[in-house]
PDB file of N, CA and C in Angstrom:
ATOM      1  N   UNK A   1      47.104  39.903 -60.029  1.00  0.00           N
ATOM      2  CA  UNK A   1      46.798  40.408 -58.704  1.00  0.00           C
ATOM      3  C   UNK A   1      45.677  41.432 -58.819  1.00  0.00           C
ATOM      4  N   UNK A   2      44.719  41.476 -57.893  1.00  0.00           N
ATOM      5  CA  UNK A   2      43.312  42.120 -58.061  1.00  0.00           C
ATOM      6  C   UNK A   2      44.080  43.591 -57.000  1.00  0.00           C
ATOM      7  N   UNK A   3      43.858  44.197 -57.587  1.00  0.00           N
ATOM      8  CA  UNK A   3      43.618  45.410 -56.276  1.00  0.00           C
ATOM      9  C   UNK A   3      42.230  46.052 -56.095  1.00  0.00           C
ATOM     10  N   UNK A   4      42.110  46.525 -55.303  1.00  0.00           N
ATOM     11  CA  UNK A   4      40.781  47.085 -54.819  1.00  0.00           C
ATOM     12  C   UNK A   4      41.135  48.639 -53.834  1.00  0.00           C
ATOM     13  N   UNK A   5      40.674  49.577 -54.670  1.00  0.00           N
ATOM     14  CA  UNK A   5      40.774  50.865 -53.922  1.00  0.00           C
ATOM     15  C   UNK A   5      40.140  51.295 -52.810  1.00  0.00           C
ATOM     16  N   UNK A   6      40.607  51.397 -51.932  1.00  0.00           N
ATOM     17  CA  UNK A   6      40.278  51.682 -50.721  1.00  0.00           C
ATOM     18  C   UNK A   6      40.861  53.169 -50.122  1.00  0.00           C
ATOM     19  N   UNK A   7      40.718  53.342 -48.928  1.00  0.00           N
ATOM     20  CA  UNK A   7      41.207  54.804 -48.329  1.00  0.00           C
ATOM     21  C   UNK A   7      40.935  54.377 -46.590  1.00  0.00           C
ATOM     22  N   UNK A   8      42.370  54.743 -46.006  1.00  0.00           N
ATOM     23  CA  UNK A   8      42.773  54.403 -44.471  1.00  0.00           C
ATOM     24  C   UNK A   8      41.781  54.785 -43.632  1.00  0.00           C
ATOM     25  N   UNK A   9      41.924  54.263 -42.857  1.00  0.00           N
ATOM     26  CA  UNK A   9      40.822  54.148 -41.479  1.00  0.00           C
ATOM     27  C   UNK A   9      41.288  55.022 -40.418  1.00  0.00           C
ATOM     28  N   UNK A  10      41.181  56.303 -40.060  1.00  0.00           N
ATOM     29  CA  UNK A  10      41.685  57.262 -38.976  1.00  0.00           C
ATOM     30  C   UNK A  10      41.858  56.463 -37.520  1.00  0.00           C
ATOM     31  N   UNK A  11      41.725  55.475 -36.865  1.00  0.00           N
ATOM     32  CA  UNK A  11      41.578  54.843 -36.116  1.00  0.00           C
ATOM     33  C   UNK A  11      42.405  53.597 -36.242  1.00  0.00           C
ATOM     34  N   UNK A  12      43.220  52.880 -37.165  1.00  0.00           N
ATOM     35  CA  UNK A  12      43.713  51.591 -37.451  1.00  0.00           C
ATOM     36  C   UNK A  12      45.085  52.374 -36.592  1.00  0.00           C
ATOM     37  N   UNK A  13      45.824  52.099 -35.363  1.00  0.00           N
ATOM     38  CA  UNK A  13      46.847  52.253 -34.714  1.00  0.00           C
ATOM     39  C   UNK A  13      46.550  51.376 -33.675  1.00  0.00           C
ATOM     40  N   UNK A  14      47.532  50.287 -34.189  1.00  0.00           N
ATOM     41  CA  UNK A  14      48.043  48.779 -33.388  1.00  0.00           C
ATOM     42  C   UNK A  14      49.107  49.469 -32.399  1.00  0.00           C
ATOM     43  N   UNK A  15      48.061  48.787 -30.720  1.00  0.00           N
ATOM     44  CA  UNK A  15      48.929  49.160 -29.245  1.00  0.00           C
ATOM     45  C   UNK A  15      50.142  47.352 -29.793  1.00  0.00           C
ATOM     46  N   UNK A  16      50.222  47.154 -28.294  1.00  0.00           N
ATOM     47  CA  UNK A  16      50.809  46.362 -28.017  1.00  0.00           C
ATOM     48  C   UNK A  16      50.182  44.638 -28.323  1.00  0.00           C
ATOM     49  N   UNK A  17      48.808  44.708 -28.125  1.00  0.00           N
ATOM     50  CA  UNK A  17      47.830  43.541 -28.570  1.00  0.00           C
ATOM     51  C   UNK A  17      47.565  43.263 -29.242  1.00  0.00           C
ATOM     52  N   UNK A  18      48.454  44.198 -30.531  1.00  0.00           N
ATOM     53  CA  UNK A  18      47.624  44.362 -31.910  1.00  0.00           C
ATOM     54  C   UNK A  18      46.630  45.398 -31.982  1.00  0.00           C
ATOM     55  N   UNK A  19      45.730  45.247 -32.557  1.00  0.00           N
ATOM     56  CA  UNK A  19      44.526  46.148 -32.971  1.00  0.00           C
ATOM     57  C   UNK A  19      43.439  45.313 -32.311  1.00  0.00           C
ATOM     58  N   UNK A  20      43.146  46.157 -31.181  1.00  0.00           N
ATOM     59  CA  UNK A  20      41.747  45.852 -30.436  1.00  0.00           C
ATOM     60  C   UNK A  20      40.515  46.815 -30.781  1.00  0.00           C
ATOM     61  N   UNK A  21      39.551  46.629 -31.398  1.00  0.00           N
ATOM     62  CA  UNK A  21      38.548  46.907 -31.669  1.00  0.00           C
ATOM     63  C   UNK A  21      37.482  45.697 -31.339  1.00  0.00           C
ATOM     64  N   UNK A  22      36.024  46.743 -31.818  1.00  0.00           N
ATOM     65  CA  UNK A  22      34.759  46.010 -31.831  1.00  0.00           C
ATOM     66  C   UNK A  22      35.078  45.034 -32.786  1.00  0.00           C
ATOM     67  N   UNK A  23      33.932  43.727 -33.007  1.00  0.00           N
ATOM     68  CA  UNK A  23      33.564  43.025 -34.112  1.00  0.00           C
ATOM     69  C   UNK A  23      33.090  43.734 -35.094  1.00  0.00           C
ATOM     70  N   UNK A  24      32.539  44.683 -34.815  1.00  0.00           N
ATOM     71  CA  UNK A  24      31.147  45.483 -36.096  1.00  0.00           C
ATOM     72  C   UNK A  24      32.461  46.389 -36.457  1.00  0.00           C
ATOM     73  N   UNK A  25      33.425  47.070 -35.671  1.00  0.00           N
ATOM     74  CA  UNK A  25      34.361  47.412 -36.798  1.00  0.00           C
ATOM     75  C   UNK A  25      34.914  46.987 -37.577  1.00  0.00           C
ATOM     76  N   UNK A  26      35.626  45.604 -37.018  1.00  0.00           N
ATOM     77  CA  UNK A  26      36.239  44.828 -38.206  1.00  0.00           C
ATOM     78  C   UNK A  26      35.426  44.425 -39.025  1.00  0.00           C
ATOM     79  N   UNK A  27      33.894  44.773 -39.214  1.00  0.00           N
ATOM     80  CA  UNK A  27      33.241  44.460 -40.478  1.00  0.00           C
ATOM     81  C   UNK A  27      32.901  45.570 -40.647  1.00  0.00           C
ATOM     82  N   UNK A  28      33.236  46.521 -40.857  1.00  0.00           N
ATOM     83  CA  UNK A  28      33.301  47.478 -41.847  1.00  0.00           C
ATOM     84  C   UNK A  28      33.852  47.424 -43.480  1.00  0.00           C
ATOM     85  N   UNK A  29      33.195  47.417 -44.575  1.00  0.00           N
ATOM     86  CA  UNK A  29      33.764  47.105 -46.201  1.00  0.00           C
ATOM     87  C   UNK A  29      35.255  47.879 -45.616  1.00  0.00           C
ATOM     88  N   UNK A  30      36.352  46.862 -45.979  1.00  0.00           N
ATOM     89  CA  UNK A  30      37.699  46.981 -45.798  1.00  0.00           C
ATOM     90  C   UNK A  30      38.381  47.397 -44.977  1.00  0.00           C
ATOM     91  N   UNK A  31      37.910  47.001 -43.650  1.00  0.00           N
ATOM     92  CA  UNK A  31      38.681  47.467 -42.720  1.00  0.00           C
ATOM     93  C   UNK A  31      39.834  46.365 -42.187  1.00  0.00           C
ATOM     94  N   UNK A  32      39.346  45.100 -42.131  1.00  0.00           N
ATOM     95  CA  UNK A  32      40.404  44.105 -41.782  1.00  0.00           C
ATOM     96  C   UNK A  32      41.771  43.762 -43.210  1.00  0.00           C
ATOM     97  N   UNK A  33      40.704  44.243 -43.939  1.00  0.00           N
ATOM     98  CA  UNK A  33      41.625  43.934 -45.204  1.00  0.00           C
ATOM     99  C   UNK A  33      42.758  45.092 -45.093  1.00  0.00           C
ATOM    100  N   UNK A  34      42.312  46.447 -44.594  1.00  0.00           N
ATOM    101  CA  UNK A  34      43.457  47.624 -45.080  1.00  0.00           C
ATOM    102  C   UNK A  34      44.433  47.223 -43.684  1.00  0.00           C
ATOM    103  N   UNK A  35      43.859  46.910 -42.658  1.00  0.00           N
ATOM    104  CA  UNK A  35      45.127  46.178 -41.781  1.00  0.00           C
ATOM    105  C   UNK A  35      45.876  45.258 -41.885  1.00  0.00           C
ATOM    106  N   UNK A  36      45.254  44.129 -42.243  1.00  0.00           N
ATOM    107  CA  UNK A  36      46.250  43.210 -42.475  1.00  0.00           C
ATOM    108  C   UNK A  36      47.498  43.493 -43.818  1.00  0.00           C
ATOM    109  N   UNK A  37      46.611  44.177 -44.637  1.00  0.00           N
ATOM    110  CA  UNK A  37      47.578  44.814 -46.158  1.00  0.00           C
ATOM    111  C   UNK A  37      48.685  45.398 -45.449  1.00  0.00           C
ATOM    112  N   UNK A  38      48.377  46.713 -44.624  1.00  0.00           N
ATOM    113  CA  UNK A  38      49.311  47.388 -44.161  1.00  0.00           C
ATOM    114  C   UNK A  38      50.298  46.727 -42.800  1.00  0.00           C
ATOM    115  N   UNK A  39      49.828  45.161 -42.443  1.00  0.00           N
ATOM    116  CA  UNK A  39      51.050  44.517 -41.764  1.00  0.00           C
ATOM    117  C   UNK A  39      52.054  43.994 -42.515  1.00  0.00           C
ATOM    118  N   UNK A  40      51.556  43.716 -43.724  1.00  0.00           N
ATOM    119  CA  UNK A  40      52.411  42.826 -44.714  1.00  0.00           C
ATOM    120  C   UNK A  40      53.143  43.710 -45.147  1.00  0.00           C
ATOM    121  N   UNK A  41      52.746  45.146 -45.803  1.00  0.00           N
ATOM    122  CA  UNK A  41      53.284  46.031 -46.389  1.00  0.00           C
ATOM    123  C   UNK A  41      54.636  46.475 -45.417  1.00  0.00           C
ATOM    124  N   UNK A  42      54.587  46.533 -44.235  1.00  0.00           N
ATOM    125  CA  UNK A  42      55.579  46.980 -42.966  1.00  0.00           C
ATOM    126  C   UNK A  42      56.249  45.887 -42.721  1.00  0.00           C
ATOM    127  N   UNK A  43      56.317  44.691 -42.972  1.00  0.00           N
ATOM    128  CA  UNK A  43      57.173  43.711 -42.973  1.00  0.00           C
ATOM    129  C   UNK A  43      58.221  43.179 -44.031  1.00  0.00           C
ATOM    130  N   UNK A  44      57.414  43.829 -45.049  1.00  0.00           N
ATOM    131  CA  UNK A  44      58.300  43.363 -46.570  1.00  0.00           C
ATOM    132  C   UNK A  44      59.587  43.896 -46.496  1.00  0.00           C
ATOM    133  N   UNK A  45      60.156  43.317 -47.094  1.00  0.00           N
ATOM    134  CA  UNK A  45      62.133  44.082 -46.728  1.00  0.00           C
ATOM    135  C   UNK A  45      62.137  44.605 -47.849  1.00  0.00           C
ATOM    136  N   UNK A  46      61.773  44.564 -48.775  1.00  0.00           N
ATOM    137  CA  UNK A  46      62.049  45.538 -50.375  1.00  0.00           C
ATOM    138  C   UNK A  46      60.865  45.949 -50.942  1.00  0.00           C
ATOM    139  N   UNK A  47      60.610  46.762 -51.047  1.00  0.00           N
ATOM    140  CA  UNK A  47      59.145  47.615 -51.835  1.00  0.00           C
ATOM    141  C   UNK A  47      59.073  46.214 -53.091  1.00  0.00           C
ATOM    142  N   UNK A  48      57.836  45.742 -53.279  1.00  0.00           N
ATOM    143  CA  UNK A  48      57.162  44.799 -54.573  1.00  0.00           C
ATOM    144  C   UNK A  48      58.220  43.710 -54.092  1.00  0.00           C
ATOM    145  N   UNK A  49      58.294  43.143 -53.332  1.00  0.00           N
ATOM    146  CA  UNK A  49      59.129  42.011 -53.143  1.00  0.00           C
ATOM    147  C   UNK A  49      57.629  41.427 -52.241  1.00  0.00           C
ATOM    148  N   UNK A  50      57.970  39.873 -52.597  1.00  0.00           N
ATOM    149  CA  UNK A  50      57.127  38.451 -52.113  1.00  0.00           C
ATOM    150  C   UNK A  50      57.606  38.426 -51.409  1.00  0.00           C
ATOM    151  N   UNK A  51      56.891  37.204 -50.596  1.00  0.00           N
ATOM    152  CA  UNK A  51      57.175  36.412 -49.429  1.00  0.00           C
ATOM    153  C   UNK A  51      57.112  34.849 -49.986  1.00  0.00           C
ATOM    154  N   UNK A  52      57.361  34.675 -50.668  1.00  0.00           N
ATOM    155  CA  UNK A  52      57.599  33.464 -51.686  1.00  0.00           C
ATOM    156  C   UNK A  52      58.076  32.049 -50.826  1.00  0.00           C
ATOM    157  N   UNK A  53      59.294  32.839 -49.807  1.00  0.00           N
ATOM    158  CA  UNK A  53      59.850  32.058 -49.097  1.00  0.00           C
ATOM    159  C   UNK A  53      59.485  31.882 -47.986  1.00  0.00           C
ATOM    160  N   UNK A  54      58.551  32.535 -47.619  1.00  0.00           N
ATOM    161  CA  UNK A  54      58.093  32.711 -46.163  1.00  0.00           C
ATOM    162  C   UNK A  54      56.870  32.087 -45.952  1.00  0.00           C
ATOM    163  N   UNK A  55      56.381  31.609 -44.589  1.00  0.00           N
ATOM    164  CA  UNK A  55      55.354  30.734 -44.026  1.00  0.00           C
ATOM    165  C   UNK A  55      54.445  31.983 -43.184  1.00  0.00           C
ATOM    166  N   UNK A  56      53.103  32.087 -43.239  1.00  0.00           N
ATOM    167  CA  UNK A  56      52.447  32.978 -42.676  1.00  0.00           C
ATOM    168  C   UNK A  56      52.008  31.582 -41.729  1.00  0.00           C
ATOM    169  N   UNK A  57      51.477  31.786 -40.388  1.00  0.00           N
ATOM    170  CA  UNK A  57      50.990  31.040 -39.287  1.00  0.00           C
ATOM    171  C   UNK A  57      49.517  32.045 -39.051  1.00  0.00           C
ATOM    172  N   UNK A  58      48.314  31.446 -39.495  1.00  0.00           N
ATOM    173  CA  UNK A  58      47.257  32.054 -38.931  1.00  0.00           C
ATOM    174  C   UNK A  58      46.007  31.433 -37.939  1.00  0.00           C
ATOM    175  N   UNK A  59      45.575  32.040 -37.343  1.00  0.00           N
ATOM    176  CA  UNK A  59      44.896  31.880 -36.234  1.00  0.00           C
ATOM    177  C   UNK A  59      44.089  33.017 -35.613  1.00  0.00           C
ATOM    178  N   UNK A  60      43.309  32.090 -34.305  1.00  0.00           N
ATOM    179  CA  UNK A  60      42.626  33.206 -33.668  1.00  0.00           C
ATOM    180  C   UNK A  60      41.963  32.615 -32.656  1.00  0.00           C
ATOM    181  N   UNK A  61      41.192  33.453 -31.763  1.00  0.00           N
ATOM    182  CA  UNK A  61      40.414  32.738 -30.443  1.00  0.00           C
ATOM    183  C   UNK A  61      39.229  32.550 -30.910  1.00  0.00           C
ATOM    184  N   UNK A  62      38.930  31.806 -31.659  1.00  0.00           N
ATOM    185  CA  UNK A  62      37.640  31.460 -32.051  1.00  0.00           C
ATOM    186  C   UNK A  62      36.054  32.126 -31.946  1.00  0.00           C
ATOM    187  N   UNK A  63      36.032  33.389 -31.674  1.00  0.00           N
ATOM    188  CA  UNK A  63      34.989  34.082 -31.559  1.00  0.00           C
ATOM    189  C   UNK A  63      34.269  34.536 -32.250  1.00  0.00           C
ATOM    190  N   UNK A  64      33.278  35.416 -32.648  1.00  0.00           N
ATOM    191  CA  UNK A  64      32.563  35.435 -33.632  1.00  0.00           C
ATOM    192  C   UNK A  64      33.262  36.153 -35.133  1.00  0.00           C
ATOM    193  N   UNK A  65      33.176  35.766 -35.934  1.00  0.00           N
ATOM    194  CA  UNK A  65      33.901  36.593 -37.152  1.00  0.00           C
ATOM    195  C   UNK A  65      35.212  36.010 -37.650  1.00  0.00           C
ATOM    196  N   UNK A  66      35.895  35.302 -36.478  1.00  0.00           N
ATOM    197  CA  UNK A  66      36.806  34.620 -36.760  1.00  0.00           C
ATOM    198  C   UNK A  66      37.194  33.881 -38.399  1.00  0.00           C
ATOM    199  N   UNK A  67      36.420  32.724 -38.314  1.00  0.00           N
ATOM    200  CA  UNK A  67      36.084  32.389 -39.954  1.00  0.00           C
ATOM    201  C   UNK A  67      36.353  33.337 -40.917  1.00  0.00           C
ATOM    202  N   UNK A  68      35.321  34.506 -40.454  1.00  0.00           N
ATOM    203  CA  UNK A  68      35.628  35.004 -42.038  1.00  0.00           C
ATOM    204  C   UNK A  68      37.411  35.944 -42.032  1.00  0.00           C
ATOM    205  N   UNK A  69      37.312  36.080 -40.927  1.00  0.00           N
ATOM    206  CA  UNK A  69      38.680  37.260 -40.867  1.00  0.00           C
ATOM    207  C   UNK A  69      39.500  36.385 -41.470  1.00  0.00           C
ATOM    208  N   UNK A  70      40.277  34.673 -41.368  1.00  0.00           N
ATOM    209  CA  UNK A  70      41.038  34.000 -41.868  1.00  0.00           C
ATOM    210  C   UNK A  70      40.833  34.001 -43.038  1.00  0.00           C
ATOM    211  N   UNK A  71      39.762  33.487 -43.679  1.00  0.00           N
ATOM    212  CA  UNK A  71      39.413  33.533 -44.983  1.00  0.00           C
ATOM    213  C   UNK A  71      40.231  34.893 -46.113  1.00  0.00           C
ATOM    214  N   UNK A  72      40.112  35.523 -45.036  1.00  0.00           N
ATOM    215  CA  UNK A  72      40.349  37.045 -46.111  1.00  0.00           C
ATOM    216  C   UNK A  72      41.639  37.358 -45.565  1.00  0.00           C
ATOM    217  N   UNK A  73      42.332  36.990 -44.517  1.00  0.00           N
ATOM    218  CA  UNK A  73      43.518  36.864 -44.188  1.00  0.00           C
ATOM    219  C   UNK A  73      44.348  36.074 -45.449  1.00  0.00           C
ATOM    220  N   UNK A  74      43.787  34.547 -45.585  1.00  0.00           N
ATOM    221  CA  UNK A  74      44.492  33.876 -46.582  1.00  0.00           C
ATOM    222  C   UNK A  74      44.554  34.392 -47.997  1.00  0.00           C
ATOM    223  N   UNK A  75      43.228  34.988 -48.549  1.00  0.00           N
ATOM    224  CA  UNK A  75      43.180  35.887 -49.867  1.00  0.00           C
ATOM    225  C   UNK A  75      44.250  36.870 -49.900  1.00  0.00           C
ATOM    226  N   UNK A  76      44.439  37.571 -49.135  1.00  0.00           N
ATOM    227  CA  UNK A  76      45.719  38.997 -48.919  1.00  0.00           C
ATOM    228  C   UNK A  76      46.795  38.349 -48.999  1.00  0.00           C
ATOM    229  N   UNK A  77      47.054  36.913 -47.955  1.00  0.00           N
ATOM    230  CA  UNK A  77      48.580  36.842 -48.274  1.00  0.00           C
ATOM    231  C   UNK A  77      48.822  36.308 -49.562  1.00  0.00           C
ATOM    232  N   UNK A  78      47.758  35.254 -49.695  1.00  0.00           N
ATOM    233  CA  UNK A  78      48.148  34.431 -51.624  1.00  0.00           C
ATOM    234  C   UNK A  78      48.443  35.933 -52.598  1.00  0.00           C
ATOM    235  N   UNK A  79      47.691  36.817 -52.020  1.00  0.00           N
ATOM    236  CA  UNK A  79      47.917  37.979 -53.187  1.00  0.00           C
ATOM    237  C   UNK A  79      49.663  38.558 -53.210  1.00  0.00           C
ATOM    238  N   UNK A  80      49.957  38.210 -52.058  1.00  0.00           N
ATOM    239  CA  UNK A  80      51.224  39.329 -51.474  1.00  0.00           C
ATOM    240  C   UNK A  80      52.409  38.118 -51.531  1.00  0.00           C
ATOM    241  N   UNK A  81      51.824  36.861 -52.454  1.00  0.00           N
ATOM    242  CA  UNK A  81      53.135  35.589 -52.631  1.00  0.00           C
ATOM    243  C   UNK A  81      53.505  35.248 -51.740  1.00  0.00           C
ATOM    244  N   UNK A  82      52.869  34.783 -50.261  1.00  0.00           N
ATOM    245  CA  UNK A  82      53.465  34.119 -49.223  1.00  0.00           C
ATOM    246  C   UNK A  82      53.325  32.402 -49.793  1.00  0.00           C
ATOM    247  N   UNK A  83      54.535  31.662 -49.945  1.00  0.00           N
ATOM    248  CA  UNK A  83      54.895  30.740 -50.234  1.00  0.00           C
ATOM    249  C   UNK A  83      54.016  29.912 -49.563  1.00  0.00           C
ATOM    250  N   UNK A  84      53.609  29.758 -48.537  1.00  0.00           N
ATOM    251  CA  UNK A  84      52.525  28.529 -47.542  1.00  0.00           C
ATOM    252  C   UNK A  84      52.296  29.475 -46.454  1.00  0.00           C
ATOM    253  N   UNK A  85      50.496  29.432 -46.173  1.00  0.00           N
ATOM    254  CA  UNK A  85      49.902  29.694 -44.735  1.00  0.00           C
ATOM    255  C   UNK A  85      49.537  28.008 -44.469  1.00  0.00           C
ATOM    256  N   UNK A  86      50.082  28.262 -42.550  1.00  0.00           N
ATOM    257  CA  UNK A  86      49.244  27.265 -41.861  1.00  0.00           C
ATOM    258  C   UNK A  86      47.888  27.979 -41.428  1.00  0.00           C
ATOM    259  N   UNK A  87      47.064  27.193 -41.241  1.00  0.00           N
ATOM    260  CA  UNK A  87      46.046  27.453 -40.370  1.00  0.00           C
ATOM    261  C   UNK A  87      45.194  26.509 -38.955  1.00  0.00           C
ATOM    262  N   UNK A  88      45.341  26.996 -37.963  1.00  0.00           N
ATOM    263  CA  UNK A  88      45.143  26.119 -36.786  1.00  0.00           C
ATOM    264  C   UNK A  88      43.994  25.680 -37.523  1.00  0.00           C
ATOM    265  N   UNK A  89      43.162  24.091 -36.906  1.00  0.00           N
ATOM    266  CA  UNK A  89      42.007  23.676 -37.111  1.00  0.00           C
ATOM    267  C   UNK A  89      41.196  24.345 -36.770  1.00  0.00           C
ATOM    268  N   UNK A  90      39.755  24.485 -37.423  1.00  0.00           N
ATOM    269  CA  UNK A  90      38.947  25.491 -36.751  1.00  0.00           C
ATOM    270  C   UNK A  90      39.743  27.154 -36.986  1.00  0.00           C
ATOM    271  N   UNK A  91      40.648  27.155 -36.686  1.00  0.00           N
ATOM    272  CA  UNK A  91      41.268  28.564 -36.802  1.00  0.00           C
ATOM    273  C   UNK A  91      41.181  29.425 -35.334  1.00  0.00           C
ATOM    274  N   UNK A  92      41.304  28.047 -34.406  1.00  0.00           N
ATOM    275  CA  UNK A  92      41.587  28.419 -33.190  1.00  0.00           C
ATOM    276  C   UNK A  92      43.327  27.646 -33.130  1.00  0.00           C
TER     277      UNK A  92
END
């Protein structure tokens, strides 16, 4: 497993929609990555425990950036042992 050091984003606090931001934020060097890390991290039921058994479902409204956000969506979970991601076609 690769880690990569990073440091939190004063601003990453998911309302009800999730995390609504700009596009040019979510391309900031590690900003989608330290969110999505820290959804997985808040879901895990045991500190260093997989998801081995579990199915991630990913997607999105097809807008700009989309592509790559899945891409690096799927890298984080293979890292974090999610047993199988789907991904809509297109990734809509």
């Amino acid at each position: 497993m690769m880690q990569v050091p990073t440091t939190p984003f004063r601003d990453q606090r998911p309302g009800t929609s999730g995390l609504r931001k700009k596009t040019r934020e979510f391309m900031q060097p590690n900003y989608l990555e330290n969110f999505v890390q820290s959804v997985f991290d808040a879901i895990r039921t045991e500190p260093g425990a997989g998801f081995g058994a579990c199915t991630l479902v990913v997607g999105g409204d097809g807008r700009y950036y989309n592509r790559h956000a899945i891409q690096a969506i799927i890298r984080i979970a293979v890292g974090n042992g999610f047993g199988r991601v789907l991904v809509a076609r297109g990734g809509i």
